[in-house]
C-alpha atoms as a PDB file:
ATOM      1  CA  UNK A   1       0.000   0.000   0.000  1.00  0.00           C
ATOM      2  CA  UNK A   2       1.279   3.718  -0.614  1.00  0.00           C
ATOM      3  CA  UNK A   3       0.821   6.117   2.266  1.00  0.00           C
ATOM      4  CA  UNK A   4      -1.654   8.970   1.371  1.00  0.00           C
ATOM      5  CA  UNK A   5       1.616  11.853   1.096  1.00  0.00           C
ATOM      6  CA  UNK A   6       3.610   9.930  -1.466  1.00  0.00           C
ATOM      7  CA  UNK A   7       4.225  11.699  -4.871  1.00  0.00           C
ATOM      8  CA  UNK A   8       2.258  10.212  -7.699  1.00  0.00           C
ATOM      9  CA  UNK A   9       5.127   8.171 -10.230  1.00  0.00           C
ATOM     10  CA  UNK A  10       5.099   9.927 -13.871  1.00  0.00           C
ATOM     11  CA  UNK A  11       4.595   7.491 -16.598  1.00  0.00           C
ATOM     12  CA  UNK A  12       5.779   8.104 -20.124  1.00  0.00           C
ATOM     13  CA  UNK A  13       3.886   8.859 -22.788  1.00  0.00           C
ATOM     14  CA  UNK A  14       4.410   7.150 -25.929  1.00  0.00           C
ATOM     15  CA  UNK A  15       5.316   9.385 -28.618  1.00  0.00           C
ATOM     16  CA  UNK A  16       5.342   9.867 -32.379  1.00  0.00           C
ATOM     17  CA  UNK A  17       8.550   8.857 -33.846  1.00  0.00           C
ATOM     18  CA  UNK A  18      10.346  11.748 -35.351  1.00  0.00           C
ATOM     19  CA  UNK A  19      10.911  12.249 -39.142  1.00  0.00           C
ATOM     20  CA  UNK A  20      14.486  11.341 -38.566  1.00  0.00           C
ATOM     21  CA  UNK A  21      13.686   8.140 -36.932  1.00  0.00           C
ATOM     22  CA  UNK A  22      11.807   6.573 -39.785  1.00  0.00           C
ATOM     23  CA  UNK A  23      13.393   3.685 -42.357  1.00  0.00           C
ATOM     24  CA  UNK A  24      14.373   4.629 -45.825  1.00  0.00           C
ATOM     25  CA  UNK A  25      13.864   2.553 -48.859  1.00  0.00           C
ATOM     26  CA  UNK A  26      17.488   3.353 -48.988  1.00  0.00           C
ATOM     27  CA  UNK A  27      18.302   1.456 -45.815  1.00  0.00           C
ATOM     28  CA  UNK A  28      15.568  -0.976 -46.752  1.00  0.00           C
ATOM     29  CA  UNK A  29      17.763  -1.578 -49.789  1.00  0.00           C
ATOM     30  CA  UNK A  30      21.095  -2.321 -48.472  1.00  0.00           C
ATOM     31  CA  UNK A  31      19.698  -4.731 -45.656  1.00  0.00           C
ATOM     32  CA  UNK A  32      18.168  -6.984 -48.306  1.00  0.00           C
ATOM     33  CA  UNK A  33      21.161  -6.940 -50.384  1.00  0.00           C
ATOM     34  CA  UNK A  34      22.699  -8.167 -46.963  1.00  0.00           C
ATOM     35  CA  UNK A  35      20.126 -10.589 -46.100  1.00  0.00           C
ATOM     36  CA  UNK A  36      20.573 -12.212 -49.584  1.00  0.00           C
ATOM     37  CA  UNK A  37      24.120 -12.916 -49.220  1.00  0.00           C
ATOM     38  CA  UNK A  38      23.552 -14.100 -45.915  1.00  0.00           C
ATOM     39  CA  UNK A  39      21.166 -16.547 -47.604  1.00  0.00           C
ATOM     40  CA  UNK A  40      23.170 -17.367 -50.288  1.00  0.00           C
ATOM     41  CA  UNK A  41      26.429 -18.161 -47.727  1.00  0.00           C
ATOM     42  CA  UNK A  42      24.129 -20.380 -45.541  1.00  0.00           C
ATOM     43  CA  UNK A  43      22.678 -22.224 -48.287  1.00  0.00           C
ATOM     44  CA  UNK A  44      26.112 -22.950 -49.907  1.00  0.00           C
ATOM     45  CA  UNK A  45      27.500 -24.114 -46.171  1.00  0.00           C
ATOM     46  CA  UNK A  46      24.324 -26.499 -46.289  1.00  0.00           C
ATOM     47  CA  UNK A  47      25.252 -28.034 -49.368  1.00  0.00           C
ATOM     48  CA  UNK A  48      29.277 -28.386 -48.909  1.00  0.00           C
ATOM     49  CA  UNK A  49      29.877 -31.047 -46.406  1.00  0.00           C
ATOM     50  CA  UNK A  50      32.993 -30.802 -45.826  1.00  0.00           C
ATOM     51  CA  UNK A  51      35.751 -29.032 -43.367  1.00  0.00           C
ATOM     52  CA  UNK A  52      37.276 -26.808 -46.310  1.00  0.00           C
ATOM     53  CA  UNK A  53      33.679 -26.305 -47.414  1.00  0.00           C
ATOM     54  CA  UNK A  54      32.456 -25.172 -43.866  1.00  0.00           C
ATOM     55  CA  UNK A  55      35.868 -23.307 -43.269  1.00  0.00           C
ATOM     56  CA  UNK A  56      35.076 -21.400 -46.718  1.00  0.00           C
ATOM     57  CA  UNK A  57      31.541 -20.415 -45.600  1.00  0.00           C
ATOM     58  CA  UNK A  58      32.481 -18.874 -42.688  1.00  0.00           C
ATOM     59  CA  UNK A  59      35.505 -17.305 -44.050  1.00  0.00           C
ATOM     60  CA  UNK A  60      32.410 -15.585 -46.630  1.00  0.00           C
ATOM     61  CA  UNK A  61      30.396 -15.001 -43.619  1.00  0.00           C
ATOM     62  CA  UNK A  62      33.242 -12.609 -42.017  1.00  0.00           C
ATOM     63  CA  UNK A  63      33.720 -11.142 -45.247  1.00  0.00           C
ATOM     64  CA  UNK A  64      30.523 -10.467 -45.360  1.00  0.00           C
ATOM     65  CA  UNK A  65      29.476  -9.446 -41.753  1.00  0.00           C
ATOM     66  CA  UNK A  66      32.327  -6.628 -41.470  1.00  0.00           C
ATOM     67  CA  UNK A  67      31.411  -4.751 -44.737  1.00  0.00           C
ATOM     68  CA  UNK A  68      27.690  -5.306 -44.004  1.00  0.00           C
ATOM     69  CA  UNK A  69      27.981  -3.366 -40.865  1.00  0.00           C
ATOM     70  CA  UNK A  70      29.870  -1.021 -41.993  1.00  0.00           C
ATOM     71  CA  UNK A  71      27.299   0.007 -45.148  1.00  0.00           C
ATOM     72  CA  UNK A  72      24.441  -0.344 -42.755  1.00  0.00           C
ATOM     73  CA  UNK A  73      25.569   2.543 -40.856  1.00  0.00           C
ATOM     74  CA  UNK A  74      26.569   4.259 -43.485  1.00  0.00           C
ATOM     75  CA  UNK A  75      23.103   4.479 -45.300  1.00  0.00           C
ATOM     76  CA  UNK A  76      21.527   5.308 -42.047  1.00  0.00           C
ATOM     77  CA  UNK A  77      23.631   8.144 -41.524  1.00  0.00           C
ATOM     78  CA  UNK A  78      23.411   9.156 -45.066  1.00  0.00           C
ATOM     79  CA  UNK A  79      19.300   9.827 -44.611  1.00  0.00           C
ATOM     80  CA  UNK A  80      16.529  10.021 -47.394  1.00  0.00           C
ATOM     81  CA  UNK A  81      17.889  13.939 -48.330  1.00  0.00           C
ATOM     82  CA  UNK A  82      20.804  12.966 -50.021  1.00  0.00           C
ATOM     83  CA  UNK A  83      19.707   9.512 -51.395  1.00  0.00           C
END
């Protein structure tokens, strides 16, 4: 129970994302170019059973991940003005 003095606890409103804070097609773009490759790794891992195979797959996947990151940020800093 709460005592009948205590201060009433703020809650926060949900708000309205700002203009800023919404997803480009841009963005949109370069993550499925990402999530294809990703695909395309996997599926080749699946079908290569071997070591070499495997080690080749993930040796993709790191050459993928780093470069992937590093675009993602960059087309979300880069914003729908200068697209």
């Amino acid at each position: 129970m709460t005592s009948p003095d205590a201060e009433p606890v703020e809650t926060a409103e949900p708000t309205a994302p700002e203009p800023e804070d919404k997803v480009t097609n841009f963005e949109l773009f370069f993550d499925l170019v990402y999530v294809f490759a990703l695909t395309q790794i996997t599926e080749y891992m699946a079908r290569v059973h071997s070591g070499v195979g495997i080690a080749r797959g993930l040796l993709l996947l790191l050459l993928t991940w780093f470069p992937g990151r590093r675009t993602r940020g960059w087309a979300t800093r880069r914003g729908p003005t200068s697209a």
